[in-house]
N, C-alpha and C. Protein backbone atom coordinates (compact mmCIF):
# COMPACT_ATOMS: atom_id res chain seq x y z
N UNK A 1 109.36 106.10 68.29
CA UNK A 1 108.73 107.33 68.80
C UNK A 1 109.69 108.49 68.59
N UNK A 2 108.95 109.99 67.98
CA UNK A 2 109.78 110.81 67.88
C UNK A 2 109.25 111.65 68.26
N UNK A 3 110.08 113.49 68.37
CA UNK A 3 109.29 114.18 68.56
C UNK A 3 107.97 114.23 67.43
N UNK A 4 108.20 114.32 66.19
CA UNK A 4 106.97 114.66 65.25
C UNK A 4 106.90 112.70 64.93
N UNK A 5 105.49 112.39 64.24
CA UNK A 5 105.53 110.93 64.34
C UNK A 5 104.80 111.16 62.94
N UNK A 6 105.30 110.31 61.87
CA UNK A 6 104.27 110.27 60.30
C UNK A 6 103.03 109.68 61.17
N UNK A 7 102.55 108.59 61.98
CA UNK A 7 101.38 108.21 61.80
C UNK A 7 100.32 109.11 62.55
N UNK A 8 100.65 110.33 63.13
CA UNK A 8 100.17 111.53 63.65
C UNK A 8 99.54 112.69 62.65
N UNK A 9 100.51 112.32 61.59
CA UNK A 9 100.33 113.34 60.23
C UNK A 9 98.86 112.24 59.67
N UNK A 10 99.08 111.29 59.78
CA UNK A 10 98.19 110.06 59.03
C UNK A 10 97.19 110.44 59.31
N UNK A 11 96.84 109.76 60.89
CA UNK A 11 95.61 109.98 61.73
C UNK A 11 94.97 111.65 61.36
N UNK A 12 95.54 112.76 61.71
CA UNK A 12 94.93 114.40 60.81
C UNK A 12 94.51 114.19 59.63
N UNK A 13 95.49 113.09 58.65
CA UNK A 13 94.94 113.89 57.22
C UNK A 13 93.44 112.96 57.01
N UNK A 14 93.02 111.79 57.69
CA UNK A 14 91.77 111.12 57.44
C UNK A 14 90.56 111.60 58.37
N UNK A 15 90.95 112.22 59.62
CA UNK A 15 90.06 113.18 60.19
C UNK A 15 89.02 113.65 59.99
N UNK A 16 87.86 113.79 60.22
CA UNK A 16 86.98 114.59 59.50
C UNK A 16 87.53 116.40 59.44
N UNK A 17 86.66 117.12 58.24
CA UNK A 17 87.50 118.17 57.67
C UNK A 17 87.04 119.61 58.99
N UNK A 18 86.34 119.24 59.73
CA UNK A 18 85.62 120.26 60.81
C UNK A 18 87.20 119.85 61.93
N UNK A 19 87.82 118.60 62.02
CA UNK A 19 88.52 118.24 63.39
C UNK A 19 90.22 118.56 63.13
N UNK A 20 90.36 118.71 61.74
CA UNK A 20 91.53 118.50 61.25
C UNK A 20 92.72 120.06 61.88
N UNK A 21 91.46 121.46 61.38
CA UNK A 21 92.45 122.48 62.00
C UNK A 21 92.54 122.25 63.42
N UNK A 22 91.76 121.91 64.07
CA UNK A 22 91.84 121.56 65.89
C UNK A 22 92.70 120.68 66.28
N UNK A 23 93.34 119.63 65.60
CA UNK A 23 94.06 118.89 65.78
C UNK A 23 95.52 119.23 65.54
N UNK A 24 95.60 120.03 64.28
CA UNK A 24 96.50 120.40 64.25
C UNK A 24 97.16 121.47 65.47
N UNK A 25 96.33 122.33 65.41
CA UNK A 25 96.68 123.63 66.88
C UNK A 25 96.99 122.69 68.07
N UNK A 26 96.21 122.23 68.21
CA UNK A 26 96.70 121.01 69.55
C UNK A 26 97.87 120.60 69.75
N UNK A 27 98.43 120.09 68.47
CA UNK A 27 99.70 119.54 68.21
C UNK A 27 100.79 120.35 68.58
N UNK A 28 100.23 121.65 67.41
CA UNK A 28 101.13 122.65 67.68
C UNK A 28 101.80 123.20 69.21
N UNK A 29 100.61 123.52 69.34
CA UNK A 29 100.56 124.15 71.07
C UNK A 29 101.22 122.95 72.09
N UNK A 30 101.34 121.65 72.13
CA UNK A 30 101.72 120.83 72.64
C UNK A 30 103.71 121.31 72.57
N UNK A 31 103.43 121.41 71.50
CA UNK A 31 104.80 120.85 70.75
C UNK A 31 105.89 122.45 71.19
N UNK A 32 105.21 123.21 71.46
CA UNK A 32 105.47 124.85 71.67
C UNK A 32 105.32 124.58 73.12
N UNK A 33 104.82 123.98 74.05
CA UNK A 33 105.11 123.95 75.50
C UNK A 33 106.46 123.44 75.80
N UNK A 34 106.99 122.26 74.84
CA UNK A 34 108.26 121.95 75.16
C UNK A 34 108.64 121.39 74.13
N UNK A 35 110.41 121.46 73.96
CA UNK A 35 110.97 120.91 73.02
C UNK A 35 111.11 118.97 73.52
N UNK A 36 111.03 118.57 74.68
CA UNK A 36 111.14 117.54 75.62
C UNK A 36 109.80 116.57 74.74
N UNK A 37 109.09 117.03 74.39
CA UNK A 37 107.73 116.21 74.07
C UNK A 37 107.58 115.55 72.21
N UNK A 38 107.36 113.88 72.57
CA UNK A 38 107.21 113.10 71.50
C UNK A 38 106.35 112.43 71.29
N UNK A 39 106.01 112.26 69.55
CA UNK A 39 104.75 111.43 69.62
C UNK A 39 104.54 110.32 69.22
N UNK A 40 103.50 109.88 69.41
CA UNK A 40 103.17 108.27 69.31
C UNK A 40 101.88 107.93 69.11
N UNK A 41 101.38 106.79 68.98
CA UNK A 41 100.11 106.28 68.78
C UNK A 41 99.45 105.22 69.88
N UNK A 42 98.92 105.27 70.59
CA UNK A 42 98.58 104.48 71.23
C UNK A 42 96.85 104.31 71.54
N UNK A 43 96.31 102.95 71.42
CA UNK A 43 94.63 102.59 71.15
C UNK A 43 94.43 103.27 70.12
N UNK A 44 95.45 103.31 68.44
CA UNK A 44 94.48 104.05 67.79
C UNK A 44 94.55 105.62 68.04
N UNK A 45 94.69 106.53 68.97
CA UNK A 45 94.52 107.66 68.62
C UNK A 45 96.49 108.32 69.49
N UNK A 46 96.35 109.55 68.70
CA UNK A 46 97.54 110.27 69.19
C UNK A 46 98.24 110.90 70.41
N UNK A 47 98.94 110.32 70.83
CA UNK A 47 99.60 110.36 72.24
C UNK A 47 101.04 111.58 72.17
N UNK A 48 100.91 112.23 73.07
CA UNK A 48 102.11 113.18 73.51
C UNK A 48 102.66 112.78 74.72
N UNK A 49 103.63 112.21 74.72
CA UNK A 49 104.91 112.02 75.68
C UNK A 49 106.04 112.21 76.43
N UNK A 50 106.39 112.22 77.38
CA UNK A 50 108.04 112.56 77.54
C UNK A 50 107.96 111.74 79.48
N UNK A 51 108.07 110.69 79.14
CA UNK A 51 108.92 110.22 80.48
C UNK A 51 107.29 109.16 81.17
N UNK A 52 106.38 109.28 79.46
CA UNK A 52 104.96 108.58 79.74
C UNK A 52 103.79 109.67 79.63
N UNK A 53 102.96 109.22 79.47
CA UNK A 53 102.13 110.03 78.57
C UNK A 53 101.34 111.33 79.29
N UNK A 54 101.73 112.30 78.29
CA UNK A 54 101.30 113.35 78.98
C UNK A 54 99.65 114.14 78.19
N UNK A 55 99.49 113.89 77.07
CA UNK A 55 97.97 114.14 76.55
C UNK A 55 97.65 113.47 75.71
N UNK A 56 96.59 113.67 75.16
CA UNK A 56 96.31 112.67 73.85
C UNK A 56 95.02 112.86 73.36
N UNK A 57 94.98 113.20 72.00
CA UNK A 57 93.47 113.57 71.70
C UNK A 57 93.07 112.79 70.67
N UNK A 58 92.38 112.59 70.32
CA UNK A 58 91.05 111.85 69.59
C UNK A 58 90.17 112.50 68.42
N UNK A 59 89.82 111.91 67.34
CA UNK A 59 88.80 112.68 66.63
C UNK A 59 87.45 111.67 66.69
N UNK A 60 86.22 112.37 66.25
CA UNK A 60 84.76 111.13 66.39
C UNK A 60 84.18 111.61 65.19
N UNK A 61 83.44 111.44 64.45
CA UNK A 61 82.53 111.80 63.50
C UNK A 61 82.32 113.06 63.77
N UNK A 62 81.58 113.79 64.92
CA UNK A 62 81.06 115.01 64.96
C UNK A 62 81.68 115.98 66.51
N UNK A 63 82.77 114.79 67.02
CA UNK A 63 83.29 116.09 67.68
C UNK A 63 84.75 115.07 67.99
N UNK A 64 85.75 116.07 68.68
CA UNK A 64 86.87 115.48 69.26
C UNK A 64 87.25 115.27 70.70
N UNK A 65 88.05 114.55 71.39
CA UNK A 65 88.29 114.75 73.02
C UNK A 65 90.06 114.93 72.67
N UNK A 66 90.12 116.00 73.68
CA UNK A 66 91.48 116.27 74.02
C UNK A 66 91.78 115.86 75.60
N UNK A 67 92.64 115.08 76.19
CA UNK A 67 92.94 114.74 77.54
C UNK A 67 94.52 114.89 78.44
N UNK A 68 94.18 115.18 79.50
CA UNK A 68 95.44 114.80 80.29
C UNK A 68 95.41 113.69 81.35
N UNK A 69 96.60 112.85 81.02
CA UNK A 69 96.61 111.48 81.23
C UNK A 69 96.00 112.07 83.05
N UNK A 70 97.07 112.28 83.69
CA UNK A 70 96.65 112.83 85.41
C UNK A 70 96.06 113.62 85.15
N UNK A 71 94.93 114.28 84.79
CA UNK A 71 94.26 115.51 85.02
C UNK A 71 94.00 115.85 86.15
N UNK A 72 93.68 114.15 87.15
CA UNK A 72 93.09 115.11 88.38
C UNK A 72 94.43 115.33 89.24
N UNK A 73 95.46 115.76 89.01
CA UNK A 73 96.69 115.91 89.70
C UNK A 73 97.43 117.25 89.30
N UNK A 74 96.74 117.65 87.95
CA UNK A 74 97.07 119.40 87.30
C UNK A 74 96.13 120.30 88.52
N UNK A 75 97.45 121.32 88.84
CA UNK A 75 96.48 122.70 89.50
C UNK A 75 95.44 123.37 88.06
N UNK A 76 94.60 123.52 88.45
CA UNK A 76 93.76 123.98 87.57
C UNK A 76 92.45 125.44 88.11
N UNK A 77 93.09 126.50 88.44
CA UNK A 77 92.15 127.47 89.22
C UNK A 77 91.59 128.33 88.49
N UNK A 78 91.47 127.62 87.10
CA UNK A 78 90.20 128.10 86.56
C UNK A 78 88.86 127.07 86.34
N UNK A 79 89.38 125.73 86.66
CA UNK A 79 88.32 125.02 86.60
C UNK A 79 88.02 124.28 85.10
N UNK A 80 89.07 124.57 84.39
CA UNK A 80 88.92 124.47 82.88
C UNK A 80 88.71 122.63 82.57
N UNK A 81 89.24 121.48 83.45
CA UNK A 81 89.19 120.26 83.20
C UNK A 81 87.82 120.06 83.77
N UNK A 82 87.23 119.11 82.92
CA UNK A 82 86.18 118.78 83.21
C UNK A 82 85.69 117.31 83.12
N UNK A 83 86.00 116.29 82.21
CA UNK A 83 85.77 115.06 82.34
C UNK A 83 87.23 114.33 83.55
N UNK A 84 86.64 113.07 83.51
CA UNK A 84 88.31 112.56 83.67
C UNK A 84 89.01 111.82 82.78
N UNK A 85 90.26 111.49 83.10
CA UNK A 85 91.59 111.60 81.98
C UNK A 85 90.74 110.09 81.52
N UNK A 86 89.63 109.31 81.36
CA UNK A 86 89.46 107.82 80.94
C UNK A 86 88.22 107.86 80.23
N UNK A 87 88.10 109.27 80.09
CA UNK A 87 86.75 109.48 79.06
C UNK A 87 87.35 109.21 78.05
N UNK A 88 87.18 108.79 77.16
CA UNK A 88 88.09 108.68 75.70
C UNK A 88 86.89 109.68 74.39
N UNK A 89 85.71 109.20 75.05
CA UNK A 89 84.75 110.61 74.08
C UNK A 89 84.90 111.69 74.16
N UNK A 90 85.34 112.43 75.54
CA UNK A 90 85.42 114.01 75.74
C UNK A 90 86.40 114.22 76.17
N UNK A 91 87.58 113.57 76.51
CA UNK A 91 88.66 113.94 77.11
C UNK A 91 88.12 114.82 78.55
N UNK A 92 89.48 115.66 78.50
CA UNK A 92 89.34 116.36 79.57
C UNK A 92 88.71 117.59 79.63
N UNK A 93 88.16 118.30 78.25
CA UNK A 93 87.45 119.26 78.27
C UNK A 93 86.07 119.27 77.34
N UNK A 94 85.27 118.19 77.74
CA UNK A 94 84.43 118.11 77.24
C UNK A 94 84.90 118.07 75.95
N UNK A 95 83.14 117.92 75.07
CA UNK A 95 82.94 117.56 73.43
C UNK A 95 83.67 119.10 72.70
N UNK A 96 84.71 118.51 72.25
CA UNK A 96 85.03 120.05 70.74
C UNK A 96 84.80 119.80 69.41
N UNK A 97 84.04 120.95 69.29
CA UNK A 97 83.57 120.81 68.04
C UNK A 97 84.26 122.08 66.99
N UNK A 98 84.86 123.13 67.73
CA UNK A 98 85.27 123.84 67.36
C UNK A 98 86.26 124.33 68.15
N UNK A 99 87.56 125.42 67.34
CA UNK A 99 88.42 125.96 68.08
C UNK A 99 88.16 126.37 69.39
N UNK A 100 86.98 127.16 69.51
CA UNK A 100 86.58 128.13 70.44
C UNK A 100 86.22 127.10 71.95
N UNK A 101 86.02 125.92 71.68
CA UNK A 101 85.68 124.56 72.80
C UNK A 101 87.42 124.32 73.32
N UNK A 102 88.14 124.80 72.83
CA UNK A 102 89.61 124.40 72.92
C UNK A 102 89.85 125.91 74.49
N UNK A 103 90.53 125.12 75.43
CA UNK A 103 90.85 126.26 76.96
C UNK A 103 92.18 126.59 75.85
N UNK A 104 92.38 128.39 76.17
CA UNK A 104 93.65 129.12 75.99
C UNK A 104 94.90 128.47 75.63
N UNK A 105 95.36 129.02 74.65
CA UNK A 105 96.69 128.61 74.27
C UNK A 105 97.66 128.56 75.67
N UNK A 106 97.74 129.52 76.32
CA UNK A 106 98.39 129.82 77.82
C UNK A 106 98.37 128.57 78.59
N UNK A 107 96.75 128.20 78.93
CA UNK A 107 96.23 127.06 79.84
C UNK A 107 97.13 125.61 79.08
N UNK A 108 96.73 125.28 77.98
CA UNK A 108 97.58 123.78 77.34
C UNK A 108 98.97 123.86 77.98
N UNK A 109 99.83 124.83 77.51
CA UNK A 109 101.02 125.09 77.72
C UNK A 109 101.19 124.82 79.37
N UNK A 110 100.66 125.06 79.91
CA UNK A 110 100.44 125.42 81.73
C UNK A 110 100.57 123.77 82.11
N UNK A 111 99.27 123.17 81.24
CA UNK A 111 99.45 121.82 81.83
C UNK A 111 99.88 120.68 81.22
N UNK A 112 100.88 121.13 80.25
CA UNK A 112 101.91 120.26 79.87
C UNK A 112 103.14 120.27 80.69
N UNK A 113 103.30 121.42 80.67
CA UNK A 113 104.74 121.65 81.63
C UNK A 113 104.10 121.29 82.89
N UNK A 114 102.95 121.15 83.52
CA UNK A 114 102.85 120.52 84.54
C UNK A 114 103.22 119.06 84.77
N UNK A 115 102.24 118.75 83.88
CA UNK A 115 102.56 117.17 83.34
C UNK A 115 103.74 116.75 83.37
N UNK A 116 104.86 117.53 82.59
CA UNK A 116 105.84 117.37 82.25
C UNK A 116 106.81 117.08 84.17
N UNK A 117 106.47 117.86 84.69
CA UNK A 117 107.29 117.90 86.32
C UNK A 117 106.78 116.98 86.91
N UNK A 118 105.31 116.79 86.49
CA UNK A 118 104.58 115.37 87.42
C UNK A 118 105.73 113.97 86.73
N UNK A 119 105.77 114.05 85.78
CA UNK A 119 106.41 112.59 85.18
C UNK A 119 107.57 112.47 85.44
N UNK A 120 108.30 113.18 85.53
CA UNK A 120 109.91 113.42 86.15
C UNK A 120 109.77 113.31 87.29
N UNK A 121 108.91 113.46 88.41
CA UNK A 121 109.20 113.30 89.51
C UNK A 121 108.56 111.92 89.98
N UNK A 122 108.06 111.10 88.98
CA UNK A 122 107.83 109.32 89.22
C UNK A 122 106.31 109.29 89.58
N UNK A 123 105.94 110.72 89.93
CA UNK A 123 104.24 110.52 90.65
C UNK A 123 103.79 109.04 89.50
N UNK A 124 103.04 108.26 90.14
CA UNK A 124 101.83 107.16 89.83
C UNK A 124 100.63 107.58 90.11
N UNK A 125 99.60 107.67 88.99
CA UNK A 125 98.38 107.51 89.53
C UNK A 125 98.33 106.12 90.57
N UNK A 126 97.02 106.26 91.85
CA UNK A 126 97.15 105.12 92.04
C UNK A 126 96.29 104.09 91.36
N UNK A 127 96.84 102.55 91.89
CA UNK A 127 95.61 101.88 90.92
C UNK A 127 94.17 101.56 91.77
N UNK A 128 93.01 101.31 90.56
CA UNK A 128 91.82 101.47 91.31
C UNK A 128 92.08 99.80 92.03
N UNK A 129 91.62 99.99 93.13
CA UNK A 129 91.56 98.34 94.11
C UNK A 129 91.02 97.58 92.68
N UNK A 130 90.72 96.08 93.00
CA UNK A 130 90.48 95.24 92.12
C UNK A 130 89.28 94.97 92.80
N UNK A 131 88.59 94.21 92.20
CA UNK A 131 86.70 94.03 92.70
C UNK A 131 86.90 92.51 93.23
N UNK A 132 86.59 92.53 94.27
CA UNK A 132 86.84 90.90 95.00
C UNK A 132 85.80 90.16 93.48
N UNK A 133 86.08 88.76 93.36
CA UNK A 133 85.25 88.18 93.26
C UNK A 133 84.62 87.37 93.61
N UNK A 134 82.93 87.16 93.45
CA UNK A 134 82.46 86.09 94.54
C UNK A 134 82.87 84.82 94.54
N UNK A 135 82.88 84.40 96.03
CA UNK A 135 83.19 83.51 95.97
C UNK A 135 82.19 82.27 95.52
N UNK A 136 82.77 80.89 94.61
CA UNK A 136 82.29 79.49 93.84
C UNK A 136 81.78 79.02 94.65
N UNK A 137 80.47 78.44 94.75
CA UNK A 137 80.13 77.26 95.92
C UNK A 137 80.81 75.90 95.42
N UNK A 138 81.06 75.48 96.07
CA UNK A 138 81.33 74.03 95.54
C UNK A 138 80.40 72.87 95.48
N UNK A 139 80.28 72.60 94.11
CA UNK A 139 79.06 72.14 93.97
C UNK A 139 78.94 70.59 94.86
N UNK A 140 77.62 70.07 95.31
CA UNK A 140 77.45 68.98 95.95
C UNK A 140 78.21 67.66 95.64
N UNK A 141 77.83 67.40 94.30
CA UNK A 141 78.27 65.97 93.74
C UNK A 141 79.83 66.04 93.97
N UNK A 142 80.89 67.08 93.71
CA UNK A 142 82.50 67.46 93.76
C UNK A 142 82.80 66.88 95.63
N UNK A 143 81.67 67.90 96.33
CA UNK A 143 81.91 67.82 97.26
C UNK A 143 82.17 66.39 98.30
N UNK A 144 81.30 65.34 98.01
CA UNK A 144 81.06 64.03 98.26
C UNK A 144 82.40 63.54 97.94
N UNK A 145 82.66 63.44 96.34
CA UNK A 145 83.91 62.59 96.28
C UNK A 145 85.14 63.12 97.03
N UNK A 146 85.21 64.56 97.52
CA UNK A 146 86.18 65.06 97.95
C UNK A 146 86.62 63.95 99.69
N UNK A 147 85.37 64.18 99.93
CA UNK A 147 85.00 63.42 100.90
C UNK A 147 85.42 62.12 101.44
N UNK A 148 85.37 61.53 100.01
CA UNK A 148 85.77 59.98 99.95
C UNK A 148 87.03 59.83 99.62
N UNK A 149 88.26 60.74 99.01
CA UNK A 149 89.21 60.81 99.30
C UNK A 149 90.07 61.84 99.68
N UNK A 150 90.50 61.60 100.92
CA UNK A 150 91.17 61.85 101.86
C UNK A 150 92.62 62.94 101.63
N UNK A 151 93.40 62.73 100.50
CA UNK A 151 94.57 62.88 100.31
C UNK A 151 94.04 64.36 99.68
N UNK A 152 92.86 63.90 98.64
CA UNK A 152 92.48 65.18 97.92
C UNK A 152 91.70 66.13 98.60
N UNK A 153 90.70 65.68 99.70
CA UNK A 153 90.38 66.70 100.40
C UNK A 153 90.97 67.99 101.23
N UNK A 154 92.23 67.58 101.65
CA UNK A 154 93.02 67.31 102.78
C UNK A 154 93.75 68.43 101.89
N UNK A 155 94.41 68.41 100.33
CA UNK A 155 94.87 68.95 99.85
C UNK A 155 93.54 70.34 99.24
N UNK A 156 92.74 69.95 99.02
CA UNK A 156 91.89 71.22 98.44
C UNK A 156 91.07 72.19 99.27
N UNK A 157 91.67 71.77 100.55
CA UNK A 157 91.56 72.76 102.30
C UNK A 157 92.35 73.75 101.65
N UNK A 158 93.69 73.17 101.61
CA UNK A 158 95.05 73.48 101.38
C UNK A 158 94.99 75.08 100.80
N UNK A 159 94.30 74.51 99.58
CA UNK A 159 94.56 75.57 98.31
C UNK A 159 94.06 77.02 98.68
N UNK A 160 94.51 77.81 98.16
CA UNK A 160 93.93 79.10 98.36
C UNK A 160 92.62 79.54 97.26
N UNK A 161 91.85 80.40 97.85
CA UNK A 161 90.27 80.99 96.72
C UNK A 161 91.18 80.34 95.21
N UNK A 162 92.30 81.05 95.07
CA UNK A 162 92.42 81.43 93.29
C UNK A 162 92.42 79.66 93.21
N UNK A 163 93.21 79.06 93.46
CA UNK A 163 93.00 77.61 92.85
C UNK A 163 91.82 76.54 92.85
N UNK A 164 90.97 77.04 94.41
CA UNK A 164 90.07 76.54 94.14
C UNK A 164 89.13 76.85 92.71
N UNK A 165 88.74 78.22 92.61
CA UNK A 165 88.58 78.85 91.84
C UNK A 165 88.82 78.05 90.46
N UNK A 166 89.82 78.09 90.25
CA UNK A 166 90.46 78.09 89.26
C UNK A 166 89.42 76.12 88.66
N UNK A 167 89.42 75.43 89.26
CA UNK A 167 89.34 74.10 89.12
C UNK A 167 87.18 73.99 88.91
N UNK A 168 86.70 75.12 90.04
CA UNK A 168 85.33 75.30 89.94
C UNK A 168 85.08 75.44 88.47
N UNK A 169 85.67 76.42 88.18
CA UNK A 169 85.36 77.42 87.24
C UNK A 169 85.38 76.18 86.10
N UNK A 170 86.28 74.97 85.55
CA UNK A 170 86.89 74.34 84.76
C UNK A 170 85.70 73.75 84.80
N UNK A 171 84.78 73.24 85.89
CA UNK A 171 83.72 72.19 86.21
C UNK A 171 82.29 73.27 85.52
N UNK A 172 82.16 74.20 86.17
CA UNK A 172 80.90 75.13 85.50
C UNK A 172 81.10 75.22 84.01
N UNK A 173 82.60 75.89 83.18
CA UNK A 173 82.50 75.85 81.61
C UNK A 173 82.59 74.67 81.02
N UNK A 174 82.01 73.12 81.83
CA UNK A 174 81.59 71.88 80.56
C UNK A 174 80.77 72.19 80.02
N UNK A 175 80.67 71.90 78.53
CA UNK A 175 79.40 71.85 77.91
C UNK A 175 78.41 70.78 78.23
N UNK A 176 79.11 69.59 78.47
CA UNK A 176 77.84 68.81 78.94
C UNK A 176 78.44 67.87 80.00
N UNK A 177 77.27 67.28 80.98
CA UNK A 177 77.36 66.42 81.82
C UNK A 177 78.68 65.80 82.04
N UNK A 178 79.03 64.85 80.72
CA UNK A 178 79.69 63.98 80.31
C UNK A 178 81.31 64.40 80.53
N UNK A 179 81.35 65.91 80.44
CA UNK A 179 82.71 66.38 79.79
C UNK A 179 82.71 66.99 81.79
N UNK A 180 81.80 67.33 82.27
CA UNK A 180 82.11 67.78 83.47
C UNK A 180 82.45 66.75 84.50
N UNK A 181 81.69 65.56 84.40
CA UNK A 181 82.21 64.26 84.85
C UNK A 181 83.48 63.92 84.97
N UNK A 182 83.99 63.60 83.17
CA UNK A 182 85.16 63.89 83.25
C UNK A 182 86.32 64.79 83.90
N UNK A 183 85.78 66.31 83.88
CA UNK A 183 86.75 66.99 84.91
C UNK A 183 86.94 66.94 85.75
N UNK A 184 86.01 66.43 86.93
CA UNK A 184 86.12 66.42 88.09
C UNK A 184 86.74 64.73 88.44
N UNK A 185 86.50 63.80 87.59
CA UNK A 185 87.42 62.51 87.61
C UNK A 185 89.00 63.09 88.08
N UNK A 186 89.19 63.78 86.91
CA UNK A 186 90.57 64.25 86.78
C UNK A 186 91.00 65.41 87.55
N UNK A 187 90.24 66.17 88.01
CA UNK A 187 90.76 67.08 89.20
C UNK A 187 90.60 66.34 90.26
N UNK A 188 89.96 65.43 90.92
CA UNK A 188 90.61 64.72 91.91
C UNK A 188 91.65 63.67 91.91
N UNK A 189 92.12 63.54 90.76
CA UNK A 189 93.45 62.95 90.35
C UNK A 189 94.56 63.95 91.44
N UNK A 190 94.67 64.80 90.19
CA UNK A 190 95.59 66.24 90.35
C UNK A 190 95.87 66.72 91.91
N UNK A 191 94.38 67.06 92.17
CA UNK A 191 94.02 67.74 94.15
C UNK A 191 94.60 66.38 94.90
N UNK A 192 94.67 65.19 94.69
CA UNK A 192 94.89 64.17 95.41
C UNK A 192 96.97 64.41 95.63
N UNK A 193 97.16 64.44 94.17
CA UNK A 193 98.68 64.97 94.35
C UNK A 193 99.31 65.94 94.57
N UNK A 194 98.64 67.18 94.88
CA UNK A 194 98.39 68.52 95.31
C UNK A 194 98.79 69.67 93.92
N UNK A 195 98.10 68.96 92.75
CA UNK A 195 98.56 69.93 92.15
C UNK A 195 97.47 70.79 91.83
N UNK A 196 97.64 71.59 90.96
CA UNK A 196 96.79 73.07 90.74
C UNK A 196 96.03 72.79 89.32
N UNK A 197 95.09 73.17 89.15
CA UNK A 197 94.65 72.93 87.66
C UNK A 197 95.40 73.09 86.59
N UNK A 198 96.15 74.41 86.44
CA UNK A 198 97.34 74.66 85.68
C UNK A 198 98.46 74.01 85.68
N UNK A 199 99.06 72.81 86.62
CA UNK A 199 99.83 72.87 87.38
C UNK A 199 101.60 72.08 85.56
N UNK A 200 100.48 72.09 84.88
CA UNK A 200 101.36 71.83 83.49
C UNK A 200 102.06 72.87 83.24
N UNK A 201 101.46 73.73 82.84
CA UNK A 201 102.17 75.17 82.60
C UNK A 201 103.42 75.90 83.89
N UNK A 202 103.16 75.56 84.30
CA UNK A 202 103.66 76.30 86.06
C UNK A 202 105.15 75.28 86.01
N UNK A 203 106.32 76.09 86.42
CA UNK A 203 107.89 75.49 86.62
C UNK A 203 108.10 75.45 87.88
């Protein structure tokens, strides 16, 4: 990663020929907010950096997105951001199709150097919670043999959602009868000695 990056020059020169001057000014204007800022590539399209990513724009067939990674954390009292920073079609200011779709040379500059103080000072977006997932019934026939032995039942109380989980889940993706039979032979092997479905991999 440098300040200027060849695969930045790359990504412009295959561009379509409507996105190419917009991309370039972008760059520019990025690069004119601070001498501190380097570039890179990341998913495929062009990233501006310094201490983690501070914009990054995109070209599409018939229009481009320009973004700021925190957008919703830039003062902005003109109102100029408009998607959020995970649109990857419109970025943060909607579809550009032309210079004139591009906010003020002034404004970029404004919220780079913002950017720039947000990343130095460690701010984290936070992360979005994770989505519980539902919980496996355990199917009848599993349930019986659990039943009948003791050591393995006793142990698959034990376990927490993820391992149960983990062993359900092994029993639902058989392809057939035969092969699910088999798994559950052998996970009450394992649950009897308290181990985990994975429990090969695991030190």
């Amino acid at each position: 990663m440098g300040q200027y990056n060849e695969r930045v020059d790359a990504y412009i020169a295959k561009s379509a020929d409507f996105a190419k001057p917009i991309l370039i000014h972008i760059r520019e204007v990025v690069h004119r907010a601070s001498p501190l800022i380097n570039e890179t590539v990341k998913w495929g399209m062009p990233f501006f950096d310094y201490k983690g990513p501070i914009c990054m724009m995109a070209a599409f067939k018939q229009h481009l997105g320009f973004g700021f990674w925190k957008a919703s954390r830039l003062n902005d009292p003109e109102q100029l951001l408009q998607g959020s920073d995970d649109e990857a079609a419109a970025g943060s200011f909607g579809r550009i199709v032309t210079m004139n779709d591009l906010p003020s040379d002034e404004a970029i500059i404004d919220f780079v150097q913002q950017m720039i103080k947000l990343n130095e000072s460690g701010v984290k977006e936070p992360k979005k919670p994770a989505v519980p997932k539902a919980e496996l019934e355990t199917p009848a026939d599993f349930d019986k043999l659990l039943r009948n032995n003791l050591a393995a039942m006793d142990n698959f109380e034990k376990f927490s959602p993820s391992k149960k989980r983990e062993y359900l889940e092994w029993f639902a993706e058989a392809k057939s009868e035969a092969t699910r039979q088999k798994r559950i032979d052998q996970a009450l092997e394992w649950i009897a000695e308290g181990k985990s479905r994975n429990w090969k991999y695991q030190r």
